[in-house]
Protein backbone atom coordinates (compact mmCIF):
# COMPACT_ATOMS: atom_id res chain seq x y z
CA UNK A 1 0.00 0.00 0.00
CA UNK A 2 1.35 3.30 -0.29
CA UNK A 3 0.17 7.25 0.30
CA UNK A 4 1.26 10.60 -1.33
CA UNK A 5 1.22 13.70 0.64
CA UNK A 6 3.07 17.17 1.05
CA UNK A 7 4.67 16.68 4.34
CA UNK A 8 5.38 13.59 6.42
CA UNK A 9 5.68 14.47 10.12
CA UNK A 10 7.19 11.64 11.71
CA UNK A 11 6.52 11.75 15.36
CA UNK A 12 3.21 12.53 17.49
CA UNK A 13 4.55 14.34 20.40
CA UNK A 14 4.18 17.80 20.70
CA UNK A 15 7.20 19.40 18.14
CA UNK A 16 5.02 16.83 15.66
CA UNK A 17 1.78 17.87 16.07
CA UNK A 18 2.40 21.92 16.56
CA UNK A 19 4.04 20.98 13.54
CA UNK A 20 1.31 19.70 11.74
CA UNK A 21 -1.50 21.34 12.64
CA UNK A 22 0.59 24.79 11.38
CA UNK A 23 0.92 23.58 7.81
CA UNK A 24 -2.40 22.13 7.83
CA UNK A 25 -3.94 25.29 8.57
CA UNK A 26 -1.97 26.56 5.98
CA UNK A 27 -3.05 24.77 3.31
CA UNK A 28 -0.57 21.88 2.94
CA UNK A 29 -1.77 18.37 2.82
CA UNK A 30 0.43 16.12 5.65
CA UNK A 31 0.67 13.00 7.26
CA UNK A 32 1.99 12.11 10.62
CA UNK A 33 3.42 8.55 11.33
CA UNK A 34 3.30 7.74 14.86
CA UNK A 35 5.34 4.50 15.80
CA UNK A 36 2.69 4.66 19.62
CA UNK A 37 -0.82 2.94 19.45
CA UNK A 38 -2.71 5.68 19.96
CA UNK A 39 -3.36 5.55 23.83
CA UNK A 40 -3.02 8.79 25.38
CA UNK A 41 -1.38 8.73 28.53
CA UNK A 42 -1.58 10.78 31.60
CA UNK A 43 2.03 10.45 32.45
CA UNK A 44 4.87 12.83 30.75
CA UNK A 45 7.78 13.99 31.70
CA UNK A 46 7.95 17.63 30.48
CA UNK A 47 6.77 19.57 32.97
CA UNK A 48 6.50 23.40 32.15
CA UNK A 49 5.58 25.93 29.54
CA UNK A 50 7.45 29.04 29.16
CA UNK A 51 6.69 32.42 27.87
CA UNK A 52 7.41 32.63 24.46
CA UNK A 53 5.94 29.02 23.84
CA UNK A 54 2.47 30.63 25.43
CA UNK A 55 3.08 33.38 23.28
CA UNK A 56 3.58 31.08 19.82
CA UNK A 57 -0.03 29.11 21.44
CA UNK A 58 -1.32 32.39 21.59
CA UNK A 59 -0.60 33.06 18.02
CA UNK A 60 -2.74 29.92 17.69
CA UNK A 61 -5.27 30.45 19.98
CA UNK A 62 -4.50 27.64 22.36
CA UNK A 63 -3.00 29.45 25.08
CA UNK A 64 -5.81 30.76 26.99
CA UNK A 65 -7.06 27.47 26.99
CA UNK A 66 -3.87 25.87 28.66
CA UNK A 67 -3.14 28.49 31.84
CA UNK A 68 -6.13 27.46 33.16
CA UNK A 69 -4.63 23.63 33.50
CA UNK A 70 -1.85 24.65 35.44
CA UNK A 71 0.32 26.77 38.01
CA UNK A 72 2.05 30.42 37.07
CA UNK A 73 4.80 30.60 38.74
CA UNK A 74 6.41 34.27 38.23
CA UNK A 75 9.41 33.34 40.21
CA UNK A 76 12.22 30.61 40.74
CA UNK A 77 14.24 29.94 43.41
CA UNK A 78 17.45 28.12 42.67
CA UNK A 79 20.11 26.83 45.53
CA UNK A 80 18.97 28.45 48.76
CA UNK A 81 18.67 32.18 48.11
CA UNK A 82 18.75 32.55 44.18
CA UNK A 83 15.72 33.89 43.20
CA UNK A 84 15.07 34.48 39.19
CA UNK A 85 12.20 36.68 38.58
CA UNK A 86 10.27 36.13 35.91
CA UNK A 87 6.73 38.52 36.76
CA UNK A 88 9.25 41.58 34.24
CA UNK A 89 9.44 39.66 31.43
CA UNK A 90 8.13 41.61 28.67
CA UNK A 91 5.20 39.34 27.48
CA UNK A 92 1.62 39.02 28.09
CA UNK A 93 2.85 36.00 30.10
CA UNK A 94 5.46 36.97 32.47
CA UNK A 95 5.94 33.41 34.24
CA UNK A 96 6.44 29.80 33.61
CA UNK A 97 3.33 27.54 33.48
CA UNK A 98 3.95 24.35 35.52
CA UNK A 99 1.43 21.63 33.55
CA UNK A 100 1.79 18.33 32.07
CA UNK A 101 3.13 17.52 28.54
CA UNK A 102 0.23 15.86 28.09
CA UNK A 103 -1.86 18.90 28.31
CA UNK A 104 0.10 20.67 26.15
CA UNK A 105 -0.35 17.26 23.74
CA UNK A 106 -3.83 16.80 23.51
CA UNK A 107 -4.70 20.26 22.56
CA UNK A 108 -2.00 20.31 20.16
CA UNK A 109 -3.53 16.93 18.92
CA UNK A 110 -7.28 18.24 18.72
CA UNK A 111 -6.29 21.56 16.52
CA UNK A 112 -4.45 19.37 14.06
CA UNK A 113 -7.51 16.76 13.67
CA UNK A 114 -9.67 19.46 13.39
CA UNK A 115 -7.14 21.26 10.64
CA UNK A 116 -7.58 18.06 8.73
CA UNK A 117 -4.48 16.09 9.43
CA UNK A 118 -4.40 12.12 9.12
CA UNK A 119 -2.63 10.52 12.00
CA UNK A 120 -1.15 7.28 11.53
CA UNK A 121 -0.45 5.29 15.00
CA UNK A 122 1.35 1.76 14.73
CA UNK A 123 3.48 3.28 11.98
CA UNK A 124 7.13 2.77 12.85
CA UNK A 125 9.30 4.16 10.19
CA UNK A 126 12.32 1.34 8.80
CA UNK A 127 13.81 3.57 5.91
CA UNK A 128 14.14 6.57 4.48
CA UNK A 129 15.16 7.34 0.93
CA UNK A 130 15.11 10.94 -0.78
CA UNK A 131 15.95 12.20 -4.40
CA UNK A 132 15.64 15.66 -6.09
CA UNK A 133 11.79 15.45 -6.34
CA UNK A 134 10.89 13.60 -2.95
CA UNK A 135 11.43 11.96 -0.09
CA UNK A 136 10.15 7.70 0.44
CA UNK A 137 9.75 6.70 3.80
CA UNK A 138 8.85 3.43 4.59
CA UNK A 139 6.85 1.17 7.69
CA UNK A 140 5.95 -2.18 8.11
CA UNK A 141 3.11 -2.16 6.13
CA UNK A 142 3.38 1.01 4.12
CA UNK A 143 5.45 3.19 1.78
CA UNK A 144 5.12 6.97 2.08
CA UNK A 145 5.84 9.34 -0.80
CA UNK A 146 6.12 13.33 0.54
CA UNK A 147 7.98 16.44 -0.91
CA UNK A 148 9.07 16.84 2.43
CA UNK A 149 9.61 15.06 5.74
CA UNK A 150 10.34 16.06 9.29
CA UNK A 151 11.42 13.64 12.35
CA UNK A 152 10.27 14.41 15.24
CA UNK A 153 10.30 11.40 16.53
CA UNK A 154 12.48 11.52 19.66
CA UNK A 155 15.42 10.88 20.99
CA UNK A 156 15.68 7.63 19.76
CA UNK A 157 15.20 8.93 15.80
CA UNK A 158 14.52 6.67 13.70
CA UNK A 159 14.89 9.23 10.89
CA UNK A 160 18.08 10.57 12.43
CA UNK A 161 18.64 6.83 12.50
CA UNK A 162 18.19 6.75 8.59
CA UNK A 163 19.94 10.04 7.57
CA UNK A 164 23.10 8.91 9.28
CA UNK A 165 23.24 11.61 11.05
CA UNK A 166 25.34 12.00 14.38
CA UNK A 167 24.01 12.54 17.54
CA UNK A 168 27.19 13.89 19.70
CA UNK A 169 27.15 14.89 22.98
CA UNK A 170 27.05 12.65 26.37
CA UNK A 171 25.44 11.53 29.60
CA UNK A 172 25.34 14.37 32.18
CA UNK A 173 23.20 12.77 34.76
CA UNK A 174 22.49 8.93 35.07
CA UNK A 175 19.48 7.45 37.91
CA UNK A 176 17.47 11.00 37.77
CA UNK A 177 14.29 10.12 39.84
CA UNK A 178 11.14 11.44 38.93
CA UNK A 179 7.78 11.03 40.79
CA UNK A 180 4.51 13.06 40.63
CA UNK A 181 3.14 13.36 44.35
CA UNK A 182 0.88 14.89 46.66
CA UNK A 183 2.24 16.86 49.35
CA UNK A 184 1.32 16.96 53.13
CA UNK A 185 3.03 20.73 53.08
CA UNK A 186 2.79 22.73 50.30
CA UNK A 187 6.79 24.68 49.50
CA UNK A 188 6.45 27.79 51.02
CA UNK A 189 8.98 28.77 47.45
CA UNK A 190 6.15 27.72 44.39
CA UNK A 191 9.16 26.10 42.73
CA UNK A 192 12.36 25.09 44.25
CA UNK A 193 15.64 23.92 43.39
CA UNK A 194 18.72 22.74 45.73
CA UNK A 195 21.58 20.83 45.16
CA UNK A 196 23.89 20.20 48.61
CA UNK A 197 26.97 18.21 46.96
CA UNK A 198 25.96 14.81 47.20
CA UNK A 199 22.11 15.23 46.25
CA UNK A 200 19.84 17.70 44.25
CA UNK A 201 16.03 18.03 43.69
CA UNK A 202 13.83 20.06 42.00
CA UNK A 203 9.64 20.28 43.54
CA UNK A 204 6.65 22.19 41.11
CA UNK A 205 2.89 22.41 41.56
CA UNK A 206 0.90 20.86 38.59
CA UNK A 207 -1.93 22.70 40.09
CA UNK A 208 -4.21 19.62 40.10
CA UNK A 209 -3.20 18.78 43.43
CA UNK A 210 -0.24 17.22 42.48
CA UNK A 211 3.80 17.99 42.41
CA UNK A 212 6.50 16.94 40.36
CA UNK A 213 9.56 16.20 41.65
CA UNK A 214 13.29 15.44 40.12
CA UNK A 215 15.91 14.16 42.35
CA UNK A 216 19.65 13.34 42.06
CA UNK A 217 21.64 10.81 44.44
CA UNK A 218 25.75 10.94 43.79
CA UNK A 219 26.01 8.14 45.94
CA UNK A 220 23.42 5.79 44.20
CA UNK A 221 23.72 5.28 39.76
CA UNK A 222 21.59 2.75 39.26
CA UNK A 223 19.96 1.46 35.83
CA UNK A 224 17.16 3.63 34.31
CA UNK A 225 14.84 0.34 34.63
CA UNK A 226 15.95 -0.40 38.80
CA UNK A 227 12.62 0.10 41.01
CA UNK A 228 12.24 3.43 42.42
CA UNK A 229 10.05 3.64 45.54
CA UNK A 230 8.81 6.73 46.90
CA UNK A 231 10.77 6.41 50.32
CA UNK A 232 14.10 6.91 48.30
CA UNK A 233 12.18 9.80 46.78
CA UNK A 234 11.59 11.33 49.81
CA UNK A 235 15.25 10.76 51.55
CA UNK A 236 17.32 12.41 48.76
CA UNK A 237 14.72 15.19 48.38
CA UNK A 238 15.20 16.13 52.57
CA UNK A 239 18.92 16.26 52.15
CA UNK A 240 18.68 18.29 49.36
CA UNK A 241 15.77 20.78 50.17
CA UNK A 242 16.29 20.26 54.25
CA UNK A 243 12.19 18.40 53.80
CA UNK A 244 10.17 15.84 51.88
CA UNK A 245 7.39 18.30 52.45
CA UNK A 246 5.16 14.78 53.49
CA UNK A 247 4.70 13.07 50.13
CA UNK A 248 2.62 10.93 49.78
CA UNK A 249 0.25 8.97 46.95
CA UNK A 250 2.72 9.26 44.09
CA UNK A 251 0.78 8.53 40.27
CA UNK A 252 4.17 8.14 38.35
CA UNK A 253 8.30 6.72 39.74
CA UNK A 254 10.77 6.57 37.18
CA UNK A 255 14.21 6.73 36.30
CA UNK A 256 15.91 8.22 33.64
CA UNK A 257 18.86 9.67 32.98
CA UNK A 258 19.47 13.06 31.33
CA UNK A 259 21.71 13.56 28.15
CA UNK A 260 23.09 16.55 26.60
CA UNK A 261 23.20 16.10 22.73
CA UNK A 262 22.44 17.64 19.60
CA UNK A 263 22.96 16.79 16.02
CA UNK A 264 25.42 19.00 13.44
CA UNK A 265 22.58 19.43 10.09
CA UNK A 266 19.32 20.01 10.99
CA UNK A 267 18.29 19.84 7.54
CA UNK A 268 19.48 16.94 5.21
CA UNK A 269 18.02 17.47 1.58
CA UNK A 270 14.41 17.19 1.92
CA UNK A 271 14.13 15.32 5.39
CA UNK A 272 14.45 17.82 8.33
CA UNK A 273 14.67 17.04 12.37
CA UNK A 274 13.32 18.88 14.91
CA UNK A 275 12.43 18.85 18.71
CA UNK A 276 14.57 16.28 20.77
CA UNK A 277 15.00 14.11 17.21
CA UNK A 278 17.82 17.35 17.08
CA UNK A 279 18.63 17.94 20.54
CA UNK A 280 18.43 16.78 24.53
CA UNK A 281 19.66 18.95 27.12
CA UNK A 282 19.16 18.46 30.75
CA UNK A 283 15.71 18.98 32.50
CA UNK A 284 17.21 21.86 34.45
CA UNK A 285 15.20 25.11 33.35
CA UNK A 286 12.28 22.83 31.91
CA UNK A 287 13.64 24.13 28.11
CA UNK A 288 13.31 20.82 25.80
CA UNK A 289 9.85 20.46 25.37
CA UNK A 290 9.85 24.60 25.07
CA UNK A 291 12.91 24.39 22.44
CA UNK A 292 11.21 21.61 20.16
CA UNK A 293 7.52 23.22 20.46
CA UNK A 294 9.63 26.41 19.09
CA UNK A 295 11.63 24.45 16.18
CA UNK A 296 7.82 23.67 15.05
CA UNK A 297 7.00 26.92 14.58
CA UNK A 298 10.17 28.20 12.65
CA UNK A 299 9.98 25.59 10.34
CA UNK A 300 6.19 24.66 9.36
CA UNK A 301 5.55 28.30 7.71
CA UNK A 302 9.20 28.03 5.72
CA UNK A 303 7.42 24.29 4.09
CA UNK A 304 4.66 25.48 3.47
CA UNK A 305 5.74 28.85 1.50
CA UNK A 306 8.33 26.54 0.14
CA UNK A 307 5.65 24.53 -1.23
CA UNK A 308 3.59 27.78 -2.46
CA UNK A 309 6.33 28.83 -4.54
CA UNK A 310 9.04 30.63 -2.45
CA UNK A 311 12.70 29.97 -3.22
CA UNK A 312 14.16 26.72 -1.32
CA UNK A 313 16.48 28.15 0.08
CA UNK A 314 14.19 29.77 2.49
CA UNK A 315 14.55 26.22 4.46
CA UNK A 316 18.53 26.23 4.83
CA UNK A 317 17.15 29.69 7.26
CA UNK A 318 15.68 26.67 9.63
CA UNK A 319 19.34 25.13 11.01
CA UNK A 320 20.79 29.22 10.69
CA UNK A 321 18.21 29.92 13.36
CA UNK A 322 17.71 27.28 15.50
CA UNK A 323 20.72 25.57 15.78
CA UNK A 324 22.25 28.35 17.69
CA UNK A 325 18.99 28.32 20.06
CA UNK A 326 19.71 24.63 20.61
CA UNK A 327 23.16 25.23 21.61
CA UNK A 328 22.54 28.13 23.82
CA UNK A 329 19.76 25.92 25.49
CA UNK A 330 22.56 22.88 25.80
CA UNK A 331 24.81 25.79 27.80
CA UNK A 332 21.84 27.42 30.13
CA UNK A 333 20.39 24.09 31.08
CA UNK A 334 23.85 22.66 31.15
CA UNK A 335 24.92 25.74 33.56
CA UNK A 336 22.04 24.96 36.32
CA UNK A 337 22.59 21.30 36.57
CA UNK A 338 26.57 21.37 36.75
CA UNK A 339 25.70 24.73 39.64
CA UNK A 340 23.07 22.12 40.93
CA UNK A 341 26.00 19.14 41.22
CA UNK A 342 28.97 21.24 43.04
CA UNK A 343 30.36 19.10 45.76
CA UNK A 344 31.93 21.06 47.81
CA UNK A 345 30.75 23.22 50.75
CA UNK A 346 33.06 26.27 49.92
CA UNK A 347 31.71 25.92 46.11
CA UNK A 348 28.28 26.00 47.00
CA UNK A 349 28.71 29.03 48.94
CA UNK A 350 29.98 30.99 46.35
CA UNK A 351 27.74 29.59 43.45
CA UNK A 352 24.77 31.19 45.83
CA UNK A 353 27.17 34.68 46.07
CA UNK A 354 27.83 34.67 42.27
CA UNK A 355 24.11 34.14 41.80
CA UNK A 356 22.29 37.15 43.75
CA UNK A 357 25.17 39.40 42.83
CA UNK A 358 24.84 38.88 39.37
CA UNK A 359 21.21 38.68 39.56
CA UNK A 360 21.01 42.05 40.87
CA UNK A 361 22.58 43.67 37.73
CA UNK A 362 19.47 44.39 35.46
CA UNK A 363 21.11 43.43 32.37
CA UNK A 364 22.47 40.12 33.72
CA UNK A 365 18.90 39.46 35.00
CA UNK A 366 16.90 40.48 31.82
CA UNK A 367 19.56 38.28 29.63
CA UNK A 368 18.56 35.59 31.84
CA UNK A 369 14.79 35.50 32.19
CA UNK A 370 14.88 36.14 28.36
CA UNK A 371 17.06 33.03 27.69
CA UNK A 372 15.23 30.81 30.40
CA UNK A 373 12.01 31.65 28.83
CA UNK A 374 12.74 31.95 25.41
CA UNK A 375 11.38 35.35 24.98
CA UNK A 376 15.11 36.86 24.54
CA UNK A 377 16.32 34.93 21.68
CA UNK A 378 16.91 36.82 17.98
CA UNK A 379 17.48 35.34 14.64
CA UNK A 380 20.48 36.20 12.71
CA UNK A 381 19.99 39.65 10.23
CA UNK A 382 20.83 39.35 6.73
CA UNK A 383 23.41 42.01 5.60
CA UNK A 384 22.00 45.50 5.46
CA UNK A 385 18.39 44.25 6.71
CA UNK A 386 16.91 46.70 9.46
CA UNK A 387 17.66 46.45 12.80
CA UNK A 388 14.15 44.94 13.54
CA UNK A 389 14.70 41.84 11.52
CA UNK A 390 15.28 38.79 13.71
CA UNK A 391 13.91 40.27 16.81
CA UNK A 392 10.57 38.81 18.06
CA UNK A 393 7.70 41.09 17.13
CA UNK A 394 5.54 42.30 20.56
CA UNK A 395 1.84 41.69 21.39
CA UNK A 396 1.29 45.51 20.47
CA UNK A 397 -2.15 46.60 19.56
CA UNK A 398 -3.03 46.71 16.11
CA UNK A 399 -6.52 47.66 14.51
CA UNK A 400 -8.24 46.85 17.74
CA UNK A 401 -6.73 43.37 18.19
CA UNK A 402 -3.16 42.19 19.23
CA UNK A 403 -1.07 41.28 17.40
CA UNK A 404 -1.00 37.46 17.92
CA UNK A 405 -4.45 37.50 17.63
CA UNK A 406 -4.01 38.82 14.29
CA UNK A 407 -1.61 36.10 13.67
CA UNK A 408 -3.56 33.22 13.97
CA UNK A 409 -4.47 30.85 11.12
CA UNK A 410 -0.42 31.27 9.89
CA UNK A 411 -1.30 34.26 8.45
CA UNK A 412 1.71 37.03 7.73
CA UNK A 413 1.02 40.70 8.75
CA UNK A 414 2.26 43.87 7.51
CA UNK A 415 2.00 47.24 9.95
CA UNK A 416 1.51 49.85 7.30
CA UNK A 417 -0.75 50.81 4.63
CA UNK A 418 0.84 49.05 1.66
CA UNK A 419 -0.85 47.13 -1.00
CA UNK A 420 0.03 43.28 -0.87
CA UNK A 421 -2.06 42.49 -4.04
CA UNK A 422 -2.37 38.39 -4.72
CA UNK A 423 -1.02 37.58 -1.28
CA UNK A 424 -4.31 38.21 0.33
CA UNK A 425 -5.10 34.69 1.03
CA UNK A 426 -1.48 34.38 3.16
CA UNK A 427 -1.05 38.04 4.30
CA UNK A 428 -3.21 40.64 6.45
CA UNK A 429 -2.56 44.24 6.38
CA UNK A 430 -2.97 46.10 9.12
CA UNK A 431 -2.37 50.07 8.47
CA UNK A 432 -1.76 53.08 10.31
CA UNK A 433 0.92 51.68 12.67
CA UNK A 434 3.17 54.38 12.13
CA UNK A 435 6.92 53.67 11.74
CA UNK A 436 8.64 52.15 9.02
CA UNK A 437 6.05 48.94 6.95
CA UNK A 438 7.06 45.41 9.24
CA UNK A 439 6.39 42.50 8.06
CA UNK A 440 5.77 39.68 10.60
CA UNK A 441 6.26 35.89 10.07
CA UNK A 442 3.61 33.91 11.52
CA UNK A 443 6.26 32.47 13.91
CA UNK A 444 5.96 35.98 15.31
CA UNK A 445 9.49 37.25 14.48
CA UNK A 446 9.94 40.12 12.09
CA UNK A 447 10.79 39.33 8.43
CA UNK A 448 11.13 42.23 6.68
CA UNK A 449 11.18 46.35 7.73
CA UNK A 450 12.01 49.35 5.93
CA UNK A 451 9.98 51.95 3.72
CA UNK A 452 9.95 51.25 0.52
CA UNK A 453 6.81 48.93 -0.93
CA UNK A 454 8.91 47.43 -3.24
CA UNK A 455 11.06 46.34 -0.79
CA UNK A 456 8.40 44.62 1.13
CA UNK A 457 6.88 42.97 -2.36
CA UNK A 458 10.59 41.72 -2.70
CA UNK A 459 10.57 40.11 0.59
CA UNK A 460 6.80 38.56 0.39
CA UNK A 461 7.93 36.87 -2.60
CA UNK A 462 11.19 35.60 -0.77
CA UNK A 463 8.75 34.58 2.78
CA UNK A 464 5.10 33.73 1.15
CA UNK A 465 5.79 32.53 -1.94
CA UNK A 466 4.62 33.71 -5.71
CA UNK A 467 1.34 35.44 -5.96
């Protein structure tokens, strides 16, 4: 049997199905191959959502839907008296929601049935094959025939798998315990992290009653599949937070242990990765689910004006901008956990000396929240381009809406009165801004600026595609 599509998305997780649903909405015919049965669970390991991820579901009108299912926590306190404050941040969310993946999933999942995608379960993907007009991927039962094709299938890829691709890096952590719980005494701090030289853990509200907790023992690496019982649970998490806060009827104990990877090429020909398929980093900062979720959104409008005519080398623009992201999230994440491990009493003292005092310069702080939560990341600028190109585009008002209200449905939007003739269908115009004519990417990061019209019709065919 076989199938013909536009995109193949392999990979039903979150990075796969923000993924999908975008180029759905947009027009583009896609697949997703999901290697799971289709059983949804209520277990996940991801954990929070940060700012500029609630910003891109705003853009898609999920987000209002998803605070509601968790905590907003507006500050962080790492290692005793490090606190990170998040309540500045220059968004319409200024915090980082503590809810399940699976939350996150299933509305992700409902918007792309509803855009019309077809999602395959029991579909494990054996082969890949590509030439200049396609891409072949293949299953058990099934061969697949797409212009395009993205893995995000994990961090056991199968299509990184196929491409050949490397996946260097190495084991930071091994025997990381996690356990959701309910608590007898609720952290005074809404989230919490200590590490105390031989232990570390890390306690968050779900805001369904229930807490999430990592913990670290340096005297005890065991196998990820050794039993885990909540009593170890609660002894590493009193030396490391001084309590165990009286946990008690635990849903989910696991191990697992936490790599820090990420592949050179996230684009080979036609066949792209994305989301931990590309990179794992520690679960220190709660960034991977974030970082993949964000890959999504850079790279589903680039296929799909790709696909409507724009020049391919828009796509190559997909590793120039996110691989740098990835690697700055392997160093943040990286940072905390390695701050989180220091053994030694005099070390630990000044990590918590180094912190406030560094905290306390505004810059330092702002360069922080704004890499923790994603909202302080730019994309490279082209030679000569405006200043404003690459920088995230605010949640300003525009003709009576915001502006990711106005981007929903992967629509582009110019600020200005300009006339974008036979891009209608992709672009909406919203004049009198003032300022020089933007043009925003539906990934809500500015394309194009500058004043002259035929500057901006230059770019639309270079972003959108041909009229």
């Amino acid at each position: 049997m076989s199938g013909t599509t536009e995109v193949l998305v392999v990979g039903a997780g979150p990075t796969g199905l923000l993924l999908a649903g975008d180029l759905a909405e947009a027009g583009v015919r896609v697949v997703v191959l999901e290697r799971r049965d289709g059983r949804v669970s209520n277990l996940s390991r991801a954990f929070g959502v940060h700012a500029r991820t609630l910003e891109q579901l705003d853009a898609r009108g999920l987000a209002d839907r998803l605070v509601p299912t968790g905590a907003a926590l507006d500050k962080v306190r790492l290692f005793g008296g490090v606190e990170v404050d998040l309540g500045a941040l220059p968004s319409r969310f200024p915090y980082l929601l503590i809810t399940p993946q699976y939350n996150v999933e299933n509305l992700l999942r409902e918007r792309a049935l509803r855009a019309g995608v077809e999602i395959v379960h029991n579909a494990e993907v054996k082969g890949i094959a590509q030439d200049a007009d396609g891409v072949t991927v293949t299953t058990a039962d099934r061969t697949y025939r797409a212009a395009y094709a993205v893995g995000a299938d994990g961090f056991h890829s199968a299509v990184r798998a196929a491409l050949g691709q490397p996946f260097p890096g190495r084991s930071v952590l091994k025997s990381i315990m996690l356990a959701d719980v309910k608590v007898a005494e609720a952290p005074a701090d809404l989230l919490t992290v200590n590490g105390v030289g031989d232990a570390f853990a890390f306690i968050a509200p779900f805001g369904d009653g229930y807490y999430r907790v990592f913990a670290w023992d340096r005297r005890r690496a065991v196998a990820d599949d050794e039993p885990l019982t909540l009593d170890e649970v609660r002894e590493v998490t009193r030396r490391a937070l001084g309590t165990d806060f009286g946990m008690h009827d635990a849903r989910w104990l696991s191990r697992f242990h936490s790599d820090e990877r990420q592949v050179p090429d996230y684009r080979v020909g036609r066949v792209f990765l994305a989301g931990d398929a590309a990179h794992v980093h520690s679960p220190a900062g709660g960034q991977g689910m974030n970082t993949g979720l964000q890959d999504a959104a850079n790279l589903s409008w680039k296929l799909a004006a790709v696909l409507r005519g724009a020049p391919d080398r828009l796509l190559d623009t997909y590793q120039a901008e996110r691989h740098p992201v990835g690697r700055a999230v392997l160093r943040s994440s990286g940072g905390i956990i390695r701050a989180a491990m220091i053994k030694s009493w005099a070390g630990r003292a000044v990590r918590g000396v180094v912190g406030r005092v560094a905290l306390a310069v505004p810059a330092i702080a702002r360069k922080a929240t704004g890499q923790l939560s994603g909202v302080g990341y730019t994309y490279p600028r082209p030679a000569g381009a405006h200043e404003l190109v690459g920088t995230r585009a605010a949640d300003v008002p525009v003709g009576g809406r915001r502006l990711y209200e106005v981007l929903r449905g992967q629509k582009f939007v110019v600020l200005g009165d300009v006339d974008v003739t036979g891009w209608e269908d992709r672009v909406e115009v919203v004049p009198g801004a003032g300022g020089p004519l933007v043009l925003v990417r539906p990934d809500g990061y500015v394309g194009w600026a500058g004043a002259d019209p035929a500057g901006l019709r230059r770019a639309l065919a270079e972003l959108v595609g041909t009229r």
